[in-house]
Protein backbone atom coordinates (compact mmCIF):
# COMPACT_ATOMS: atom_id res chain seq x y z
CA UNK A 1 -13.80 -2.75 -19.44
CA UNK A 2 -14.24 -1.82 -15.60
CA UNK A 3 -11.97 -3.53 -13.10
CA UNK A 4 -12.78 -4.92 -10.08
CA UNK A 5 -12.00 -2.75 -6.81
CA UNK A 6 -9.22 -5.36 -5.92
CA UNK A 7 -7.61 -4.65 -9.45
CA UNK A 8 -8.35 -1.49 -9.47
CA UNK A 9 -7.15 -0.84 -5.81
CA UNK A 10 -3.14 -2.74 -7.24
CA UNK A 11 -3.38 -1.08 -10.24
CA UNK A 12 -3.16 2.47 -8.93
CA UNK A 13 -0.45 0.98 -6.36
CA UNK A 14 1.57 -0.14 -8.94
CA UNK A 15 3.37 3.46 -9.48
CA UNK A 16 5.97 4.40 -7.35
CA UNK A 17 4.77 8.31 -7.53
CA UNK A 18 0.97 6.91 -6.45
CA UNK A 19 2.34 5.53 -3.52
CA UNK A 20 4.64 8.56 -2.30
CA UNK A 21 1.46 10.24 -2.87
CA UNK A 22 -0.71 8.15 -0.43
CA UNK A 23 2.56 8.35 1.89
CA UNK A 24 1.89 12.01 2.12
CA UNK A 25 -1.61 12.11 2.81
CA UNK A 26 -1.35 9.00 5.90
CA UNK A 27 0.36 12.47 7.42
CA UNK A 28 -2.84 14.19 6.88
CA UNK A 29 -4.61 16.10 3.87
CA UNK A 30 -2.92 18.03 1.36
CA UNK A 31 -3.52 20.04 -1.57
CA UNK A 32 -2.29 19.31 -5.13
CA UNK A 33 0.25 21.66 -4.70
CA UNK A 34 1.56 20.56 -1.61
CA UNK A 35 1.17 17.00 -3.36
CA UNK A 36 3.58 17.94 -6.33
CA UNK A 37 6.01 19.91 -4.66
CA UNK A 38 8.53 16.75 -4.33
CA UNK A 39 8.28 15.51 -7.93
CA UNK A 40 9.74 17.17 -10.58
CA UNK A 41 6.07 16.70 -13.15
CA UNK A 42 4.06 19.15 -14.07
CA UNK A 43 0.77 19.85 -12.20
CA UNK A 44 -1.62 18.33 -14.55
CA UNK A 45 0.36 15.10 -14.36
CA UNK A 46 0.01 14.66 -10.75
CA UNK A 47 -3.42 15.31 -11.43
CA UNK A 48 -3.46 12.40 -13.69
CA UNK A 49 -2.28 10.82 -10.53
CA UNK A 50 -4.58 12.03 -8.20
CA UNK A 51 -7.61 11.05 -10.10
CA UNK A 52 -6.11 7.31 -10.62
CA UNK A 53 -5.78 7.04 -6.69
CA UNK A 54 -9.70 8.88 -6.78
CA UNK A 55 -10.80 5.94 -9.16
CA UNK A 56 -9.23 3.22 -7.51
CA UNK A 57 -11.05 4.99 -4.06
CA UNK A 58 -7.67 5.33 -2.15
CA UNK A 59 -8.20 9.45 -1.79
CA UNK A 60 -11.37 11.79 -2.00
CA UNK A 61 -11.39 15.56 -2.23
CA UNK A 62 -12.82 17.52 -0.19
CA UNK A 63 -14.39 21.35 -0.02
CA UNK A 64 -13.46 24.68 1.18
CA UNK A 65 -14.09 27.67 -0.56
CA UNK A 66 -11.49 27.46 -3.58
CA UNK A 67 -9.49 25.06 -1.34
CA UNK A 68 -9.93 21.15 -2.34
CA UNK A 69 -7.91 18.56 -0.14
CA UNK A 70 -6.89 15.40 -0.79
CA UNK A 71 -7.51 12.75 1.81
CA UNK A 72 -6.50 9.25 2.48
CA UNK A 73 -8.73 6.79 2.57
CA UNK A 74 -7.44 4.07 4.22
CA UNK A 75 -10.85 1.55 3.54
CA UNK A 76 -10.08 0.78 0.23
CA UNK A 77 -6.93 -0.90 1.43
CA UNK A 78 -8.72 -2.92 2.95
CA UNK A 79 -9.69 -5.35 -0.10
CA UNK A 80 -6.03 -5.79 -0.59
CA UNK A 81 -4.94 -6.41 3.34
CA UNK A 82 -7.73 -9.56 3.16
CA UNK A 83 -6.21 -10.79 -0.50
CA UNK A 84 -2.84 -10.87 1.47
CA UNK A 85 -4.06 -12.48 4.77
CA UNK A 86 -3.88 -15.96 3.17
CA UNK A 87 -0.74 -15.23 1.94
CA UNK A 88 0.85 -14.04 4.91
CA UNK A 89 -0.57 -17.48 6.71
CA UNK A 90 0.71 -18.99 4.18
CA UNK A 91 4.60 -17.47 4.68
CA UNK A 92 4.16 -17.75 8.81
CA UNK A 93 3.75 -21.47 8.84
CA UNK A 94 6.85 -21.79 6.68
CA UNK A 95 8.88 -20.03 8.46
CA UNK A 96 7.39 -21.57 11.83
CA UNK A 97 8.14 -24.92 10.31
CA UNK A 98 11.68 -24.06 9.45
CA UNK A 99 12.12 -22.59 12.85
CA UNK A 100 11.09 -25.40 14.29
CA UNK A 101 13.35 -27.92 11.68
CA UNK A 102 15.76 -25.80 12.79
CA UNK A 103 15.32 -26.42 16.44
CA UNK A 104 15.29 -30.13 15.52
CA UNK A 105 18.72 -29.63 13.49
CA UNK A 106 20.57 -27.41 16.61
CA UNK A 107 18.96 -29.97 19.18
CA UNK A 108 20.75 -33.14 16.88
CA UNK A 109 23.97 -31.20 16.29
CA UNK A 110 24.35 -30.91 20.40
CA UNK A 111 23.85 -34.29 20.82
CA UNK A 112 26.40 -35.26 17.93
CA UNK A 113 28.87 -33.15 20.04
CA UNK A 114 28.64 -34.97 23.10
């Protein structure tokens, strides 16, 4: 059964090896070569890797000649920066409202003091 692109996008976040991956390639593209140099796998299994982030949308490949880069592509991010927008509301007006409790308990404390 498919996932949705939202799903998809976390699923193929979810490893640790993905994401060093996508690291990489926000410093620009990259071959598969260049991608595996700093883990110790085998080629074909950051291959496997590649073509989860491919799936999920997060790279493409071009080409040139014999030469196929990977690229970034930041858009599908995208789906998962608006899931987390509500959630990030969410944690800024707690932590304004403890800030400002806060406030309330330093502003009662200097009064106790006087």
């Amino acid at each position: 059964m498919p996932l949705d692109p939202l799903s998809e996008t976390l699923s193929a976040l979810a490893d640790p090896t993905r994401r060093a991956i996508l690291q990489r390639l926000s410093q620009g593209e990259a071959t598969v070569n260049e991608l595996a140099e700093p883990f110790e796998m085998s080629l074909p299994a950051v291959s496997k890797h590649l073509k989860v982030l491919e799936r999920a949308k997060l790279i493409s490949r071009g080409r040139h000649a014999q030469w196929r880069p990977c690229r970034l592509e930041p858009e599908a991010l995208k789906g998962v920066d608006l899931w987390l927008a509500d959630y990030r509301r969410l944690f800024e007006a707690r932590l304004d409202r403890l800030e400002d409790y806060l406030a309330t308990l330093q502003t009662g404390k200097g009064k106790q003091d006087d």
